[in-house]
C-alpha atoms as a PDB file:
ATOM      1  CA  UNK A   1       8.644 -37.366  28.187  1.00  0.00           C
ATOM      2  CA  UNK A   2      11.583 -38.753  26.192  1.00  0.00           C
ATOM      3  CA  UNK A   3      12.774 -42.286  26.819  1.00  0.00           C
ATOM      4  CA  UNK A   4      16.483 -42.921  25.978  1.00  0.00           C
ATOM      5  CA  UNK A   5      18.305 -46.375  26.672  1.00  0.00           C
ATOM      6  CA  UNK A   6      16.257 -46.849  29.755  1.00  0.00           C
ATOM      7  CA  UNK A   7      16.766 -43.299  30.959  1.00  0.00           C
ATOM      8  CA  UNK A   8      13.945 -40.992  30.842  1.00  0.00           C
ATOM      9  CA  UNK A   9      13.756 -37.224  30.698  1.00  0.00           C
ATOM     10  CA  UNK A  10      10.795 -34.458  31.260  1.00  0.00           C
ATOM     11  CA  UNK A  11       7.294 -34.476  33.173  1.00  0.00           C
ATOM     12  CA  UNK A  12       5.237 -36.853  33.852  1.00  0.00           C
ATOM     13  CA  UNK A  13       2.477 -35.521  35.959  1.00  0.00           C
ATOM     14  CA  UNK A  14       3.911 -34.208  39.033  1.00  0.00           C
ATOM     15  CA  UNK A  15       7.384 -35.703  38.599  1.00  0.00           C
ATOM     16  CA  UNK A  16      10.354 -33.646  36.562  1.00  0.00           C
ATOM     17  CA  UNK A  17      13.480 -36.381  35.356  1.00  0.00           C
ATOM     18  CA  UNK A  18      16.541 -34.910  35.123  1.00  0.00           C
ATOM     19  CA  UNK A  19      19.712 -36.566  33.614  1.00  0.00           C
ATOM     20  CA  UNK A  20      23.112 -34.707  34.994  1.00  0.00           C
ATOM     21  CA  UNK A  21      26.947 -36.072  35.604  1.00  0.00           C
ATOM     22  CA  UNK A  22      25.825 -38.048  38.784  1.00  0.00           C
ATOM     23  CA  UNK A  23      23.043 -40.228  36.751  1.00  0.00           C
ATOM     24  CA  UNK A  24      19.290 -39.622  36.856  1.00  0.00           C
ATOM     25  CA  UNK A  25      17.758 -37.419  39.368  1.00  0.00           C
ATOM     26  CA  UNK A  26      13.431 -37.199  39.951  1.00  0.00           C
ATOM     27  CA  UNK A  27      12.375 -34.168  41.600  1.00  0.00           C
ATOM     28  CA  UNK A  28       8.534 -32.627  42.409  1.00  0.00           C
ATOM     29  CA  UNK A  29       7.736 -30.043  39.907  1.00  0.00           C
ATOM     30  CA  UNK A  30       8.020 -26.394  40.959  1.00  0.00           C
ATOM     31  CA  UNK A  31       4.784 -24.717  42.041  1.00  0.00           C
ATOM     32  CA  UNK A  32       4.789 -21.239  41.702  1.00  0.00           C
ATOM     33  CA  UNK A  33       3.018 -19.318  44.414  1.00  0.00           C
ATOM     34  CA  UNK A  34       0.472 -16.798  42.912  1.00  0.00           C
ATOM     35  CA  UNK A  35       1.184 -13.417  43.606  1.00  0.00           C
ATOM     36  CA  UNK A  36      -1.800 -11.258  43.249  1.00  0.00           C
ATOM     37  CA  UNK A  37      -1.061  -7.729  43.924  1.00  0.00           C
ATOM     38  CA  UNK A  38      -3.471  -5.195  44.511  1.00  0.00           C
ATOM     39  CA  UNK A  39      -2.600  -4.034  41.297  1.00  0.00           C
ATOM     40  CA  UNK A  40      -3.221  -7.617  39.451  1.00  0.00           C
ATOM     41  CA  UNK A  41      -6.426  -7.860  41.370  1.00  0.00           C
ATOM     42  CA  UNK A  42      -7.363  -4.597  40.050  1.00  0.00           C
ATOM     43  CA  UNK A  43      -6.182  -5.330  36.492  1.00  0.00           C
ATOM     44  CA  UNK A  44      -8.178  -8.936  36.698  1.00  0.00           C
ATOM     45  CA  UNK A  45     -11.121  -7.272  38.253  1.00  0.00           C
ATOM     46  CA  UNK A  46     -11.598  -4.401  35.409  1.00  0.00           C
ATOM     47  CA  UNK A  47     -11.247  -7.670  32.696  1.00  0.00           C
ATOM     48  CA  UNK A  48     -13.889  -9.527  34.339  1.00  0.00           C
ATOM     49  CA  UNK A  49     -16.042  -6.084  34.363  1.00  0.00           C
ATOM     50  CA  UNK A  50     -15.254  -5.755  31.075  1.00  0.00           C
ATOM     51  CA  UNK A  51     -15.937  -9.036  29.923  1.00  0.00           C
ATOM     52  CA  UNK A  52     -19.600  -9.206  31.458  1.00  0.00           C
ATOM     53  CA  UNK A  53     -20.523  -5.632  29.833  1.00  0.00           C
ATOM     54  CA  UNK A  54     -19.466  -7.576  26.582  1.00  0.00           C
ATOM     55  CA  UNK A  55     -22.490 -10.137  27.234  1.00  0.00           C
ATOM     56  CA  UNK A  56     -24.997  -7.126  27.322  1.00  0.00           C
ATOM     57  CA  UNK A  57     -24.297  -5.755  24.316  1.00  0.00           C
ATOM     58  CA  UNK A  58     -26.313  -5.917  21.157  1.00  0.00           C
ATOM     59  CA  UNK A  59     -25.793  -8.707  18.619  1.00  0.00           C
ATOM     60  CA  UNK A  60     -25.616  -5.508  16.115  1.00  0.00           C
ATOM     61  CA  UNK A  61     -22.947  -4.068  17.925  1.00  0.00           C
ATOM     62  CA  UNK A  62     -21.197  -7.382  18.716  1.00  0.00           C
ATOM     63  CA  UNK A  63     -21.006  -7.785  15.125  1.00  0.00           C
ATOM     64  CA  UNK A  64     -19.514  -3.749  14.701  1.00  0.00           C
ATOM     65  CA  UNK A  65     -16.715  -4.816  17.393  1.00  0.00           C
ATOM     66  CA  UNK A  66     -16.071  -7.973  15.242  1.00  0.00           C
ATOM     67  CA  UNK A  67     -15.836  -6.485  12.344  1.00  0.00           C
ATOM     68  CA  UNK A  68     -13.499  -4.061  13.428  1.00  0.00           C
ATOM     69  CA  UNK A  69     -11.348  -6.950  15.138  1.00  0.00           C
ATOM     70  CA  UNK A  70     -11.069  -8.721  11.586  1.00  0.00           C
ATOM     71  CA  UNK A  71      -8.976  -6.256  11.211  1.00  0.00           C
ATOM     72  CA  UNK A  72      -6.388  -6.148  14.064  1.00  0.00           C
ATOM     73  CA  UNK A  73      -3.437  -8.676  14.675  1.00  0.00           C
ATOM     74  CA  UNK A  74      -3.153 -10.271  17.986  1.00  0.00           C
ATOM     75  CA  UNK A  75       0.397  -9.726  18.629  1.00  0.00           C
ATOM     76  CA  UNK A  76       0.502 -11.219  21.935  1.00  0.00           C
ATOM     77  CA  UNK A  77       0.332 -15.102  19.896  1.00  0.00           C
ATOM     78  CA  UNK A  78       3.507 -14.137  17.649  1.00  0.00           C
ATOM     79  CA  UNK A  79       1.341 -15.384  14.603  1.00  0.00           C
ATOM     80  CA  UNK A  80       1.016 -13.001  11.721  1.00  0.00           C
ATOM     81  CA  UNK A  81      -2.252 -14.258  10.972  1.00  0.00           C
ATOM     82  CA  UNK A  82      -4.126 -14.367  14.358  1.00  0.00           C
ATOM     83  CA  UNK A  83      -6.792 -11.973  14.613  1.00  0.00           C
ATOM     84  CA  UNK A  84      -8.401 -10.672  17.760  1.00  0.00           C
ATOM     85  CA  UNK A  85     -12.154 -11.591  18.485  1.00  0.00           C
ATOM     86  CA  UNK A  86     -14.673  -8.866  19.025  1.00  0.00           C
ATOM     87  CA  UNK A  87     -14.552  -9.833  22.767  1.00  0.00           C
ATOM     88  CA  UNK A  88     -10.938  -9.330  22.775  1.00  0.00           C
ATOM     89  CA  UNK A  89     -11.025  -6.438  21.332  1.00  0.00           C
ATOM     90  CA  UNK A  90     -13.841  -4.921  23.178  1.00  0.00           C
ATOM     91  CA  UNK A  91     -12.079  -6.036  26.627  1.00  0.00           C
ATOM     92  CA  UNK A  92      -8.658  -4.365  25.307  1.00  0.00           C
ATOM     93  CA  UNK A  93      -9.954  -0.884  24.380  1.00  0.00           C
ATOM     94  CA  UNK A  94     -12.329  -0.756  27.869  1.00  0.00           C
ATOM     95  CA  UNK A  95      -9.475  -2.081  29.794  1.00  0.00           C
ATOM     96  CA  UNK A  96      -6.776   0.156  28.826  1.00  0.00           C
ATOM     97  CA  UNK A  97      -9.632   3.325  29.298  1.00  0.00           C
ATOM     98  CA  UNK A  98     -10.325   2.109  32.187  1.00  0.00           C
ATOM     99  CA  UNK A  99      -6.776   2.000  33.413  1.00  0.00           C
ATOM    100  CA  UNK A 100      -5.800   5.911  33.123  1.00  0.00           C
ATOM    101  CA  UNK A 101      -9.811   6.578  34.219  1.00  0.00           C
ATOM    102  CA  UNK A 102     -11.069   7.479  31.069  1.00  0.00           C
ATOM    103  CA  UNK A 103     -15.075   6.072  30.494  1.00  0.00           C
ATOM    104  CA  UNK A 104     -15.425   3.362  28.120  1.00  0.00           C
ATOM    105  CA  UNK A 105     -17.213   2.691  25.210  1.00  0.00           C
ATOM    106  CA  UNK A 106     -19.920   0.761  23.456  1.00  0.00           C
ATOM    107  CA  UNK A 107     -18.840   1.360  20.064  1.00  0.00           C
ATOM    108  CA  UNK A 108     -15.819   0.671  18.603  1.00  0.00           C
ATOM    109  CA  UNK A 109     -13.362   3.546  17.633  1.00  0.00           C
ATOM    110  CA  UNK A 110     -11.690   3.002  14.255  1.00  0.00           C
ATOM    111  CA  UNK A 111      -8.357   1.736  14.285  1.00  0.00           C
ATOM    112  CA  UNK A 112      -5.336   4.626  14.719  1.00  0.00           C
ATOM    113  CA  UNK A 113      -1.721   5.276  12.949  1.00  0.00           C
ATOM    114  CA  UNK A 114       0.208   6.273  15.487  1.00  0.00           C
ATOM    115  CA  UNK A 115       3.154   8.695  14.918  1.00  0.00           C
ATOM    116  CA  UNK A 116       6.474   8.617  16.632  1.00  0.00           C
ATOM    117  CA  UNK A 117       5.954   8.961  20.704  1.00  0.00           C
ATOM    118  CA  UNK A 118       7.458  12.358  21.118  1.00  0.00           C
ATOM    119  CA  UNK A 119       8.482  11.056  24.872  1.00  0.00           C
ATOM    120  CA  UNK A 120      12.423  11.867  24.559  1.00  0.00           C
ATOM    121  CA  UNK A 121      14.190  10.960  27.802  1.00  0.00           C
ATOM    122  CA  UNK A 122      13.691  10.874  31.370  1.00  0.00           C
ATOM    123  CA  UNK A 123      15.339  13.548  32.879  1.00  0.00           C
ATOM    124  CA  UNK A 124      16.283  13.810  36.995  1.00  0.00           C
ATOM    125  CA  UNK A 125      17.252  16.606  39.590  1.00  0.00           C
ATOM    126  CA  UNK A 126      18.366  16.961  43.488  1.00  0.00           C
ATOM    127  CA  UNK A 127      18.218  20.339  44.284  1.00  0.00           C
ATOM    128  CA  UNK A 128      19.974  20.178  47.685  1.00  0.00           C
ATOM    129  CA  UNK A 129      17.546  17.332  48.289  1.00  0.00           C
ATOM    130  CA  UNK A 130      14.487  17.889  45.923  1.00  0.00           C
ATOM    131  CA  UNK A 131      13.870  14.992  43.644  1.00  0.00           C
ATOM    132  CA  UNK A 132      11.975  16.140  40.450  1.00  0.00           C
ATOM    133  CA  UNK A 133      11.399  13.497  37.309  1.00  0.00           C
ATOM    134  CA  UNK A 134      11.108  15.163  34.256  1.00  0.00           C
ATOM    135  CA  UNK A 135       9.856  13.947  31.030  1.00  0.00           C
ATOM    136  CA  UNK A 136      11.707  15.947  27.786  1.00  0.00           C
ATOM    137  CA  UNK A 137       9.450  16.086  25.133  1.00  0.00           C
ATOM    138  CA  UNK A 138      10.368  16.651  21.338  1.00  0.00           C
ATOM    139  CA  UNK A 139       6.759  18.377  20.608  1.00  0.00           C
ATOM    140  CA  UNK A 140       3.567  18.252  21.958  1.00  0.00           C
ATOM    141  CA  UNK A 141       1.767  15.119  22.111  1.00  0.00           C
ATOM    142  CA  UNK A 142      -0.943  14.451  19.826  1.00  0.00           C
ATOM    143  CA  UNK A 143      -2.658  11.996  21.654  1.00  0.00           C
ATOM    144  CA  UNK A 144      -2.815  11.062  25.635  1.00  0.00           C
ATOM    145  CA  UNK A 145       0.399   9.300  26.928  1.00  0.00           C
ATOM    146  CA  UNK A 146       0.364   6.574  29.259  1.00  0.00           C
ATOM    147  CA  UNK A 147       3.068   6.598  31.730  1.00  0.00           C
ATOM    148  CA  UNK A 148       3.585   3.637  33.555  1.00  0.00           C
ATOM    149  CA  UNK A 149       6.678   3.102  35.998  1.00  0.00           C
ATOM    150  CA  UNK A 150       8.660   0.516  38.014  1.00  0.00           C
ATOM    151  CA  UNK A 151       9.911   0.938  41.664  1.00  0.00           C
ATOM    152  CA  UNK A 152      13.477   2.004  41.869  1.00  0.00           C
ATOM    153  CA  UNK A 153      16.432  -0.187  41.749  1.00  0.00           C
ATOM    154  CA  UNK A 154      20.143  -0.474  41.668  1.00  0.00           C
ATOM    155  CA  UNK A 155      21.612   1.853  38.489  1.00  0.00           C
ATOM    156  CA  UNK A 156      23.420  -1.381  37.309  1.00  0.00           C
ATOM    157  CA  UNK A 157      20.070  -2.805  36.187  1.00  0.00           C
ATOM    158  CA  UNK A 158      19.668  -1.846  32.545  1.00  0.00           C
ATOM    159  CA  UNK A 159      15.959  -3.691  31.925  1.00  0.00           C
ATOM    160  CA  UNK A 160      13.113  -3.684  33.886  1.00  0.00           C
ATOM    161  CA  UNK A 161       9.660  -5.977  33.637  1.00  0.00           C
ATOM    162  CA  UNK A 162       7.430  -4.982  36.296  1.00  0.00           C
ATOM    163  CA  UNK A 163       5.656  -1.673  35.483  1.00  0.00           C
ATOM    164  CA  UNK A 164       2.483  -0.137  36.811  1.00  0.00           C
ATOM    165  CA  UNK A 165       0.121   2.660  34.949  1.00  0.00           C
ATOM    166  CA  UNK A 166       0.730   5.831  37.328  1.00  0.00           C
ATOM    167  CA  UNK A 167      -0.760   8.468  34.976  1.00  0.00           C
ATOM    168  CA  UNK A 168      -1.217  10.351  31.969  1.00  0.00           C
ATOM    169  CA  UNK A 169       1.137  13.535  30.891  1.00  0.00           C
ATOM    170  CA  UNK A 170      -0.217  16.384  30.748  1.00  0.00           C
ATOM    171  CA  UNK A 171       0.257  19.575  28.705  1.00  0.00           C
ATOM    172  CA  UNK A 172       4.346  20.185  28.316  1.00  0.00           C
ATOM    173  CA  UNK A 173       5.943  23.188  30.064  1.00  0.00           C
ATOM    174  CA  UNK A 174       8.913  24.391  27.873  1.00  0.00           C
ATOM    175  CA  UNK A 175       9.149  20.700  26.459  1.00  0.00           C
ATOM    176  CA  UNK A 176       9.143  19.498  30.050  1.00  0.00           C
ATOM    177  CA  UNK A 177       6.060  17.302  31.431  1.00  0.00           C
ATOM    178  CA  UNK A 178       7.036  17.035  35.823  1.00  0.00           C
ATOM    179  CA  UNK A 179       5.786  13.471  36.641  1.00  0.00           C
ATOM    180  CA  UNK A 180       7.668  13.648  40.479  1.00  0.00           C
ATOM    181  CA  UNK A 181       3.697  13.737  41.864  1.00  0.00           C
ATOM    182  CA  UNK A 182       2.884  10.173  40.166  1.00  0.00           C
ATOM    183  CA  UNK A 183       5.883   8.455  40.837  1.00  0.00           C
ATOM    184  CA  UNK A 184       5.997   9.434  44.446  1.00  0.00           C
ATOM    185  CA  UNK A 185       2.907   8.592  45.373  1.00  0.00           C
ATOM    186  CA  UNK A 186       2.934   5.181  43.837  1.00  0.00           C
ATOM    187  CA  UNK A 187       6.512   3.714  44.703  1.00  0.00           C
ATOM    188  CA  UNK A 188       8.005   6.990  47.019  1.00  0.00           C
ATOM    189  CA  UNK A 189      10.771   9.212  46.601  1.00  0.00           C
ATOM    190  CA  UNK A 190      13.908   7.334  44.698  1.00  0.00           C
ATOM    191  CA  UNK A 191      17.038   7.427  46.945  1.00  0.00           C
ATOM    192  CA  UNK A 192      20.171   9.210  45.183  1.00  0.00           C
ATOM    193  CA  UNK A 193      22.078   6.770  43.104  1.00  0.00           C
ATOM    194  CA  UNK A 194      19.196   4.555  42.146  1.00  0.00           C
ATOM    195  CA  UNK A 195      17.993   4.139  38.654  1.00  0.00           C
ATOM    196  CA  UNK A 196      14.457   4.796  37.537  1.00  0.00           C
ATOM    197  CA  UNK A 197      12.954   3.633  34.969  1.00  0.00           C
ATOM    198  CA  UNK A 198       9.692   5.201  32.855  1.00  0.00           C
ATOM    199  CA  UNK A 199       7.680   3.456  30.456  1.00  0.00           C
ATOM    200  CA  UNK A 200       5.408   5.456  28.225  1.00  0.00           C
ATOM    201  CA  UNK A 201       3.104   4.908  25.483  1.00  0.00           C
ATOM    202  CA  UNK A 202      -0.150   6.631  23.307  1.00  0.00           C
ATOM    203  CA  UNK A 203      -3.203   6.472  23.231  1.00  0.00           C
ATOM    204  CA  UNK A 204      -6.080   7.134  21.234  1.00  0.00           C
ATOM    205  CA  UNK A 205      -9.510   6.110  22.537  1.00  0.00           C
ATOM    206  CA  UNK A 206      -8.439   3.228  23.415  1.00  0.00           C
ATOM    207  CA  UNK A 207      -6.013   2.010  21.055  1.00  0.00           C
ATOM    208  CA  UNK A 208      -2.496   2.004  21.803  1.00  0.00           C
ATOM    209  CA  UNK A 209       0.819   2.186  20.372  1.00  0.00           C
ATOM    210  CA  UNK A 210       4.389  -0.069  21.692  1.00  0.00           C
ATOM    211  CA  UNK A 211       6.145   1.180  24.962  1.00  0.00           C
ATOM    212  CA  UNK A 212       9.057   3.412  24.717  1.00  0.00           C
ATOM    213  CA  UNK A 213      11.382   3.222  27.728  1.00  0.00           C
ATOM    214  CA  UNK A 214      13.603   5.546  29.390  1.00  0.00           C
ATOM    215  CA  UNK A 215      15.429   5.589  32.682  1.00  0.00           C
ATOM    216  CA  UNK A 216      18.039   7.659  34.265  1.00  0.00           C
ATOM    217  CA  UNK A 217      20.012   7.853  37.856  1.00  0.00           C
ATOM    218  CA  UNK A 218      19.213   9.816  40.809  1.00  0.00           C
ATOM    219  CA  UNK A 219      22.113  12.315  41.003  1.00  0.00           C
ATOM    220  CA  UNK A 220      23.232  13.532  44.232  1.00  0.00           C
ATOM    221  CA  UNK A 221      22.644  16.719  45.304  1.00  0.00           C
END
């Protein structure tokens, strides 16, 4: 809290102090209500899972995981020198198997340099009716890829936030991977003129490279 000529601004436990035109104003502080999704539950639950599997392991193979995680950057602190702990680490790589249903592992995998995500754009059709979502790829992948999706909103939304895991591509047709089956069955059939957005990223046992998005409109038929 800051305390200017007898006016004070911030927190102080439950209280916020606001200075505006009309003097100073105290209000309650905000409580956010916690919204725990089946999809957060499931995320917290697999953490948890992960986390006490962690405890059973062998102090030898506690100290492989660390090891390894001496040698990773935490990128979620913005700190170029944080490093991950061998829990961390351990929790990461199980989690995001775990995610796309792939079984975990006890040992960790070496660290991977990832090439460019072939993923080019999302591409859309309505054949008199019949949506299909199409992802164009530049090659094959060399790795899995991790598609992950949000619901479908208005086309002048250009950035999106809240994305769920709905599969993995598979083998490319003619460049083309169809992912209409995942997206349908977790947020539905996108009505025409709605934009959908497609987040996608590799993997290798466990490790993963940053998101690449793509969206595009639902055209009408």
């Amino acid at each position: 809290m800051k305390i200017r000529k007898g006016k004070q601004s911030g927190t102080l436990d439950n209280a916020v102090f606001v200075n505006n035109k009309y003097g100073q104003v105290v209000r309650s502080r905000p409580r956010r209500q916690s919204r725990k999704t089946s999809a957060r539950l499931r995320c917290q639950a697999s953490c948890s899972n992960q986390a006490s599997r962690w405890r059973n392991l062998s102090d030898a193979r506690q100290a492989a995981w660390r090891a390894v995680a001496g040698q990773c950057r935490c990128r979620s602190t913005g700190k170029e020198d944080a490093k991950l702990s061998g829990c961390q680490l351990f929790v990461k790589i199980n989690c995001a198997l775990a995610a796309v249903r792939l079984e975990p592992v006890l040992e960790p995998p070496k660290p991977v340099k990832f090439g460019p995500n072939p993923v080019k754009r999302l591409v859309i059709r309505n054949e008199h009716g019949r949506i299909t979502l199409d992802l164009e790829l530049g090659k094959a992948p060399a790795a899995y890829i991790v598609v992950r999706g949000s619901p479908p909103c208005s086309r002048g939304i250009l950035v999106r936030s809240n994305y769920s895991t709905i599969g993995l591509l598979t083998a490319p047709v003619r460049g083309h991977n169809d992912i209409t089956a995942f997206y349908v069955e977790r947020f539905g059939v996108p009505p025409v003129g709605s934009r959908v957005f497609i987040r996608t990223r590799q993997m290798i046992e466990g490790w993963e490279d940053d998101f690449k998005d793509t969206s595009a409109v639902v055209p009408s038929g």
